[in-house]
C-alpha atoms as a PDB file:
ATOM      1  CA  UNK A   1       0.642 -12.063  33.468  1.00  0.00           C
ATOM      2  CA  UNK A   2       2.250 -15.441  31.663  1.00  0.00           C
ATOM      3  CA  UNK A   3       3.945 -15.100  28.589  1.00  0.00           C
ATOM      4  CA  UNK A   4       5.509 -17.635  26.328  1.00  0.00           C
ATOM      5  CA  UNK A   5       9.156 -17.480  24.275  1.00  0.00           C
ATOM      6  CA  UNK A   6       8.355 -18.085  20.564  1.00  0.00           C
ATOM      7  CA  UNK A   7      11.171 -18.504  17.942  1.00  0.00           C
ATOM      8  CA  UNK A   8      12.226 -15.159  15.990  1.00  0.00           C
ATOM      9  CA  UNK A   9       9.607 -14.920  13.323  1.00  0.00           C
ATOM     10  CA  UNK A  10       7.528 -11.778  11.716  1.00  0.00           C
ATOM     11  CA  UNK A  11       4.599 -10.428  14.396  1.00  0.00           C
ATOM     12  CA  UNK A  12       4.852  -6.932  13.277  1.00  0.00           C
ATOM     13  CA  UNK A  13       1.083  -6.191  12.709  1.00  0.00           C
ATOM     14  CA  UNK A  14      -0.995  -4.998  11.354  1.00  0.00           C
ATOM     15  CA  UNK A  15       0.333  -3.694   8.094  1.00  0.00           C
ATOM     16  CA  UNK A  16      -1.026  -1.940   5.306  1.00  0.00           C
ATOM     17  CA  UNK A  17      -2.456  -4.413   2.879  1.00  0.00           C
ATOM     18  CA  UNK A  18      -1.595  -2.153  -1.199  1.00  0.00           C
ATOM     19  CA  UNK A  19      -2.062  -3.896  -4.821  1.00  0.00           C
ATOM     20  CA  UNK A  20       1.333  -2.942  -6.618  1.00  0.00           C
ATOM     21  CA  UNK A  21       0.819  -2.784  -9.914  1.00  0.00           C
ATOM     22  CA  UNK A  22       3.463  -3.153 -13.080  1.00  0.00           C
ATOM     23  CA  UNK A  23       3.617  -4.106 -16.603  1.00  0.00           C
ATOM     24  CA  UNK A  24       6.783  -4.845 -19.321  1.00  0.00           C
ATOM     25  CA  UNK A  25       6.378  -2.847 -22.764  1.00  0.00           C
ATOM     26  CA  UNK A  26       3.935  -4.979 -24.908  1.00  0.00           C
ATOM     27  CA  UNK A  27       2.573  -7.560 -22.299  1.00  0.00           C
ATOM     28  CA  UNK A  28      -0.414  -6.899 -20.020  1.00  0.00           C
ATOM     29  CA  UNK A  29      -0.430  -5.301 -16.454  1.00  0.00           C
ATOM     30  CA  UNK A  30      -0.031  -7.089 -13.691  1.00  0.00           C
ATOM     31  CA  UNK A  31      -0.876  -6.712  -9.778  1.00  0.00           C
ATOM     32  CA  UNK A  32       0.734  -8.115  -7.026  1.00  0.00           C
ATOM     33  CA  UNK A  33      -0.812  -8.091  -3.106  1.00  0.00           C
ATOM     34  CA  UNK A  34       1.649  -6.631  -0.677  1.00  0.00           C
ATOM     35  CA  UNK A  35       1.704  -6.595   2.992  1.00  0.00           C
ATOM     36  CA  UNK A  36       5.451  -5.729   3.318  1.00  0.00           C
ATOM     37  CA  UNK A  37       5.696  -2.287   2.618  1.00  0.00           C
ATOM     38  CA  UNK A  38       6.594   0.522   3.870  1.00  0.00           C
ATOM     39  CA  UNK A  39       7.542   4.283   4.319  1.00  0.00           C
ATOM     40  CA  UNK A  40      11.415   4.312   4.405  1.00  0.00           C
ATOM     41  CA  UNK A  41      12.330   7.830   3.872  1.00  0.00           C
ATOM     42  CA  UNK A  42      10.497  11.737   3.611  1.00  0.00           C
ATOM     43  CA  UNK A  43      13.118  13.392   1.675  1.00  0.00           C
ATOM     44  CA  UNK A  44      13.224  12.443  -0.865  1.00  0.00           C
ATOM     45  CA  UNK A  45       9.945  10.782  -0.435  1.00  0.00           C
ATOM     46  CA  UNK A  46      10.792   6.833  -1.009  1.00  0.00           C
ATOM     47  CA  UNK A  47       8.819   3.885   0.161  1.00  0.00           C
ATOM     48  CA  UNK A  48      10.111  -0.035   0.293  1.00  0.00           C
ATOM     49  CA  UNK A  49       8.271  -3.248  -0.697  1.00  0.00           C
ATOM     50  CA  UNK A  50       9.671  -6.977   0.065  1.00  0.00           C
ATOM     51  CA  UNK A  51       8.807  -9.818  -3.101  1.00  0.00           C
ATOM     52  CA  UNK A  52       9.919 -13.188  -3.003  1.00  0.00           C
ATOM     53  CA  UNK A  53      11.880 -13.806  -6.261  1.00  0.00           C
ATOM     54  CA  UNK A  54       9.274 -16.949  -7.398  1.00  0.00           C
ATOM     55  CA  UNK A  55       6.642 -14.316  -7.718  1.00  0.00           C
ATOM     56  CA  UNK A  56       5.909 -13.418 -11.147  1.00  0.00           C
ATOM     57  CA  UNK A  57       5.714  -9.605 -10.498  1.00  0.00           C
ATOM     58  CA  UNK A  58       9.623  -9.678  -9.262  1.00  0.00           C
ATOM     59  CA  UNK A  59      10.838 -10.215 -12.445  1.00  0.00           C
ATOM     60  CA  UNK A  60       8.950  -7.464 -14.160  1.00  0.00           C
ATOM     61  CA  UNK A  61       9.571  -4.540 -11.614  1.00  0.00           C
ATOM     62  CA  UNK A  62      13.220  -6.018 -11.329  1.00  0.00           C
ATOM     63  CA  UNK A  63      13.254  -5.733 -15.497  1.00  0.00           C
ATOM     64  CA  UNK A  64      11.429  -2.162 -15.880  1.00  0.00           C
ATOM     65  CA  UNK A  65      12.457  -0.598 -12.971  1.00  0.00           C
ATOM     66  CA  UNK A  66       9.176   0.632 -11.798  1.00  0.00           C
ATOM     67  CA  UNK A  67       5.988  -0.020 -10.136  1.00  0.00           C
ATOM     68  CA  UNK A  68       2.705   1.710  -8.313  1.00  0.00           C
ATOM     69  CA  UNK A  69       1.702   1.274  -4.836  1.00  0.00           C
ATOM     70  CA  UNK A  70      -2.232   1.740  -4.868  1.00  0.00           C
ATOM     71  CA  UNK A  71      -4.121   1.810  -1.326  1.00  0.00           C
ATOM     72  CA  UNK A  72      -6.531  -0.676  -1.204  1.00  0.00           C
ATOM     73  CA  UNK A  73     -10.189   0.021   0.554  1.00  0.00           C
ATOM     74  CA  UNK A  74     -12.444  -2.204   2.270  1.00  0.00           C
ATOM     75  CA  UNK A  75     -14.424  -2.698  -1.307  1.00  0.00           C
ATOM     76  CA  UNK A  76     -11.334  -4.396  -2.913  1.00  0.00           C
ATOM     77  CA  UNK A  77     -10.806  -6.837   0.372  1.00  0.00           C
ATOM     78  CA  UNK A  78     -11.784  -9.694  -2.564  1.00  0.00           C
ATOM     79  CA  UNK A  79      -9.497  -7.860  -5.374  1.00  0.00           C
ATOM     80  CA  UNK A  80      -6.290  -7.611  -3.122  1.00  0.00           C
ATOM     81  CA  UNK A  81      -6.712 -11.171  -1.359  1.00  0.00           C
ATOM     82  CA  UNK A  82      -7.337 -12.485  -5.149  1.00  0.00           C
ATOM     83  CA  UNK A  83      -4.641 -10.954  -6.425  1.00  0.00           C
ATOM     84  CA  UNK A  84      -2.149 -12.181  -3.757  1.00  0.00           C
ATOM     85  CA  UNK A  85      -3.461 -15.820  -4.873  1.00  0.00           C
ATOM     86  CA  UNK A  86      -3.237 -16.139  -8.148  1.00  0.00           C
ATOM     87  CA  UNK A  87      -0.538 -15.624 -10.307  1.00  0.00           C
ATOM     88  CA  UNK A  88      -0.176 -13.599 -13.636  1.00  0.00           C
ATOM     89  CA  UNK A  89       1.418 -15.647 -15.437  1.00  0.00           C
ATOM     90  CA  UNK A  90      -1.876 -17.250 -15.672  1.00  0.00           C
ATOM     91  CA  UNK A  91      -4.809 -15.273 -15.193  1.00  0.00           C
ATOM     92  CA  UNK A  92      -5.153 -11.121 -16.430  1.00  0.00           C
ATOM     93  CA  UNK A  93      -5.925  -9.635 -12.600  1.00  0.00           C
ATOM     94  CA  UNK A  94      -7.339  -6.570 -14.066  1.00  0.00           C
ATOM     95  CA  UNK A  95      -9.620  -8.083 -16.094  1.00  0.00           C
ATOM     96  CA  UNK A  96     -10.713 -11.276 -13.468  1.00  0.00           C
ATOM     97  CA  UNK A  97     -11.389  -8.282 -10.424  1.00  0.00           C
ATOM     98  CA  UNK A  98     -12.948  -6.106 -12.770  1.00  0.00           C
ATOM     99  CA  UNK A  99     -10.215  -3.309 -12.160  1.00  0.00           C
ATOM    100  CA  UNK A 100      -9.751  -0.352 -14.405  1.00  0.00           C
ATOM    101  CA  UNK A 101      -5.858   0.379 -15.657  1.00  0.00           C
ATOM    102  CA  UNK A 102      -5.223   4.044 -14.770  1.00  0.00           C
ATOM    103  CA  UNK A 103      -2.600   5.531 -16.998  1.00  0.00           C
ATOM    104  CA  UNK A 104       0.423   6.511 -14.662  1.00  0.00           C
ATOM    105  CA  UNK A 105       1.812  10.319 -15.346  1.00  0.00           C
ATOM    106  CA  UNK A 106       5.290   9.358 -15.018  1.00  0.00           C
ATOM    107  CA  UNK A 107       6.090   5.531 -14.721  1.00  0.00           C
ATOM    108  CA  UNK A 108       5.066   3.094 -17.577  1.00  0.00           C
ATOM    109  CA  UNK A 109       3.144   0.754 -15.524  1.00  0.00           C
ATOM    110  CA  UNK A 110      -0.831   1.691 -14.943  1.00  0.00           C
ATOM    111  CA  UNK A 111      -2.436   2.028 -11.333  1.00  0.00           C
ATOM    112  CA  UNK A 112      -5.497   1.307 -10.565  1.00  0.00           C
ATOM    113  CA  UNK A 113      -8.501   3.698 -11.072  1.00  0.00           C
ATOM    114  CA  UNK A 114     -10.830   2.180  -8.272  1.00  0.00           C
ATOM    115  CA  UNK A 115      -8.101   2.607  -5.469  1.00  0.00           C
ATOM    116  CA  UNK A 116      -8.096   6.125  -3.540  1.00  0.00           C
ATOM    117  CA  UNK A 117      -4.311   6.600  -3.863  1.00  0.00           C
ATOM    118  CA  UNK A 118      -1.827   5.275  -6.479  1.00  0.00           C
ATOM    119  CA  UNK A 119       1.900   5.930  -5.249  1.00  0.00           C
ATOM    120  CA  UNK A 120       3.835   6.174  -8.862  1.00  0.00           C
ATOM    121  CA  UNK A 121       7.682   4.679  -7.605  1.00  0.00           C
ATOM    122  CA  UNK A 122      11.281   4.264  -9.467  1.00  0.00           C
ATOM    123  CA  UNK A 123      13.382   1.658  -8.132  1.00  0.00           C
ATOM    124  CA  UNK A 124      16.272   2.629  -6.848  1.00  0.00           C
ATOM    125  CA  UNK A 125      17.965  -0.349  -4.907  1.00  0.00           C
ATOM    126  CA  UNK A 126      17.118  -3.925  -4.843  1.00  0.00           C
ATOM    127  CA  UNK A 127      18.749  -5.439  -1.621  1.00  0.00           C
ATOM    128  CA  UNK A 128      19.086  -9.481  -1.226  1.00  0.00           C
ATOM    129  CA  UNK A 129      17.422 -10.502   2.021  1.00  0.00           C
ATOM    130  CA  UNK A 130      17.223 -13.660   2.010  1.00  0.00           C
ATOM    131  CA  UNK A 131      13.572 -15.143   1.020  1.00  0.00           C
ATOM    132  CA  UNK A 132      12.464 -11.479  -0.456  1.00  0.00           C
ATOM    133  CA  UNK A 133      14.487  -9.101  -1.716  1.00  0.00           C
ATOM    134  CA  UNK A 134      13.730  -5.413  -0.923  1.00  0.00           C
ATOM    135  CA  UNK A 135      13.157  -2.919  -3.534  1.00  0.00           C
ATOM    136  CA  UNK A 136      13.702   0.423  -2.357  1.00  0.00           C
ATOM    137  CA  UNK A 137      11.995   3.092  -4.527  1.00  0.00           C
ATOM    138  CA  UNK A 138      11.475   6.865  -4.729  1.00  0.00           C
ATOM    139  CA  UNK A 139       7.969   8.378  -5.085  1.00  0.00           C
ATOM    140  CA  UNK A 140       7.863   9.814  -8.938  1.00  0.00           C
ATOM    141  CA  UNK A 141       3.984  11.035  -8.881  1.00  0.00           C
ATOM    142  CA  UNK A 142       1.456   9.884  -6.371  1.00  0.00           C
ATOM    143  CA  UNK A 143      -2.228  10.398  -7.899  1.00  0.00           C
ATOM    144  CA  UNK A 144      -5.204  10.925  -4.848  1.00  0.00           C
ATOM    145  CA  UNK A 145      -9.077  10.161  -5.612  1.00  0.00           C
ATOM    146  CA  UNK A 146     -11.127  13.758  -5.383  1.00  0.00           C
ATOM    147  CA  UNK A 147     -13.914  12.230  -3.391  1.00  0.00           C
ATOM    148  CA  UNK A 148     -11.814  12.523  -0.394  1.00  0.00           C
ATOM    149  CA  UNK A 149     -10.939  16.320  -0.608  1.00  0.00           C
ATOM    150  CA  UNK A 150     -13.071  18.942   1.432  1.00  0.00           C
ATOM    151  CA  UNK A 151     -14.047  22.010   1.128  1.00  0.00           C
ATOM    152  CA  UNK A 152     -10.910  23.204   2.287  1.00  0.00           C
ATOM    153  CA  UNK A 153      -8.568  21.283   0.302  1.00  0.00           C
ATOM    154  CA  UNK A 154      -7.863  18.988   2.872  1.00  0.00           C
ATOM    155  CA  UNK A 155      -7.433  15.481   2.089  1.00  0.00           C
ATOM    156  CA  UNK A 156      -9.757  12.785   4.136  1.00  0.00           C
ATOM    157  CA  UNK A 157      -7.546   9.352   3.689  1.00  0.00           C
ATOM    158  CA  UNK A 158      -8.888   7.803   6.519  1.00  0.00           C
ATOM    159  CA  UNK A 159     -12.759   7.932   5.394  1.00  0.00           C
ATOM    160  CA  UNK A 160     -11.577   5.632   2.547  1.00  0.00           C
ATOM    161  CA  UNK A 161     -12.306   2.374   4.618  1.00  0.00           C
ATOM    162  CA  UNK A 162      -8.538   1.715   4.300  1.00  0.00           C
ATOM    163  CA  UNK A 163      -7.630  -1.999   4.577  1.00  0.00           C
ATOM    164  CA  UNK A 164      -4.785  -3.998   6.816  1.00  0.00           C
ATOM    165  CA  UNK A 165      -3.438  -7.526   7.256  1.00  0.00           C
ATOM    166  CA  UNK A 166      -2.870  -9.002  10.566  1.00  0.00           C
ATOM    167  CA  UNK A 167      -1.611 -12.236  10.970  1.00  0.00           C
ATOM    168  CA  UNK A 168      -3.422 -14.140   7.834  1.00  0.00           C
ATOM    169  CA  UNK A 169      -6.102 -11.747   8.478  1.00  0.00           C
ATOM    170  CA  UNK A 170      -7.567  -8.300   6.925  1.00  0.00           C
ATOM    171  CA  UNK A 171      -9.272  -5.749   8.907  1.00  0.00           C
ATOM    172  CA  UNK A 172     -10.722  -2.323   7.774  1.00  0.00           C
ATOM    173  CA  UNK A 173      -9.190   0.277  10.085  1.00  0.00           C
ATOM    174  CA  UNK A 174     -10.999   1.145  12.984  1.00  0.00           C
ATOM    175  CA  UNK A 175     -11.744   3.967  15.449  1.00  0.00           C
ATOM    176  CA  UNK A 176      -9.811   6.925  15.829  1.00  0.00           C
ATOM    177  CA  UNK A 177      -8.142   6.755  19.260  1.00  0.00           C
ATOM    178  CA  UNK A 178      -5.490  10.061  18.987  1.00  0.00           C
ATOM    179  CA  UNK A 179      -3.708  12.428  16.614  1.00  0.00           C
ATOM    180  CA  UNK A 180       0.206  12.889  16.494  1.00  0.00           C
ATOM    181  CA  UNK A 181       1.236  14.735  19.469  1.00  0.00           C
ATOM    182  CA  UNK A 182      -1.747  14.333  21.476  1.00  0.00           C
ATOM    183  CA  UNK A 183       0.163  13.058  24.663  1.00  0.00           C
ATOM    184  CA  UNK A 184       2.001  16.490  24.561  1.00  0.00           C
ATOM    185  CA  UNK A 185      -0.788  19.207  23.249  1.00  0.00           C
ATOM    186  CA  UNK A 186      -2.230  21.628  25.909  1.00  0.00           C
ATOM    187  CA  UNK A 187      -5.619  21.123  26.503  1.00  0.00           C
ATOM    188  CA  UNK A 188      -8.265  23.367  24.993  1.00  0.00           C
ATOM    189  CA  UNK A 189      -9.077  25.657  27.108  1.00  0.00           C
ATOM    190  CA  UNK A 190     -12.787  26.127  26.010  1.00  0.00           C
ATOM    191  CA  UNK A 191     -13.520  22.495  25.350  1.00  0.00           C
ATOM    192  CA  UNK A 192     -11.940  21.986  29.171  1.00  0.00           C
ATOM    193  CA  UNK A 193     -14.514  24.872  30.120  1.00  0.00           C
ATOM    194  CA  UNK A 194     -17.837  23.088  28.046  1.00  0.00           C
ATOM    195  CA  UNK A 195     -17.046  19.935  29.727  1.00  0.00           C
ATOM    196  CA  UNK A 196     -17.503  21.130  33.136  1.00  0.00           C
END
């Protein structure tokens, strides 16, 4: 097997592909495509998010102090490569991508109604990087679409059609291929038993 050296760059794929919304008091919402995001910490629950400072969404989640993370589905591919493409300053995202502002419970900016999960988030750090900064926020509210609950209260994230991004590219994710702690769980006796 041949493999070539490449210089240090960012080949950490695939990653989730979210809209983060946000909005300053008396201007309109605006939505920002992010691929660099991430869980950081479970308690408290806090999530991170990388923006370049030229983007017009850094200044208004570095002014207010808040944002929302929605999950994006395979039905807003167009919405969240669109709104990764054009800027707010000069076109209203919502209104272009036919998305529908859903009021927030705790932050002041909206989510977005037609996304499964909206992830309500108070900054809490901003770090300097170097071409993004990091914002480092803690989870305020997080608001979950019924039509993925069962019948037993159990909530069905994955039949969302949840999107990624892959090296310039977005994907819809895939087949299920384990379950945490697979490798290590005893084998069901019975199913062992059926198989044979």
């Amino acid at each position: 097997m041949a493999k070539e050296y490449w210089k240090p760059g960012n080949m950490l794929y695939p990653l989730p592909a979210v809209m983060v919304s946000c909005q300053r008091p008396q201007e309109r919402p605006n939505i920002i495509t992010v691929a660099w995001a991430g869980t950081i910490c479970s308690s408290p629950a806090m999530l991170s998010i990388s923006v370049r400072k030229e983007r017009y969404s850094y200044g208004i989640i570095k002014q207010t102090g808040v944002f929302v993370v929605n999950l994006a589905t395979r039905e807003l591919a167009r919405a969240l490569d669109y709104c990764g493409v054009r800027s707010g300053r000069e076109v209203d995202k919502y209104q272009e991508m036919h998305l529908t502002e859903l009021p927030s419970r705790i932050v002041s900016a909206p989510g977005i109604a037609q996304c499964p999960v909206n992830i309500e988030c108070r900054v809490t750090e901003v770090k300097p990087l170097g071409s993004h900064d990091l914002f480092l926020a803690e989870v305020v509210s997080v608001t979950v679409d019924d039509r993925y609950m069962d019948s037993h209260g159990k909530f069905n994230l994955n039949q969302a059609g949840l999107v990624t991004y892959s090296h310039g590219t977005y994907f819809e994710l895939g087949r299920k291929v384990g379950s945490f702690g697979y490798s290590v769980r005893k084998p069901d006796k019975k199913l062992h038993k059926k198989k044979r």
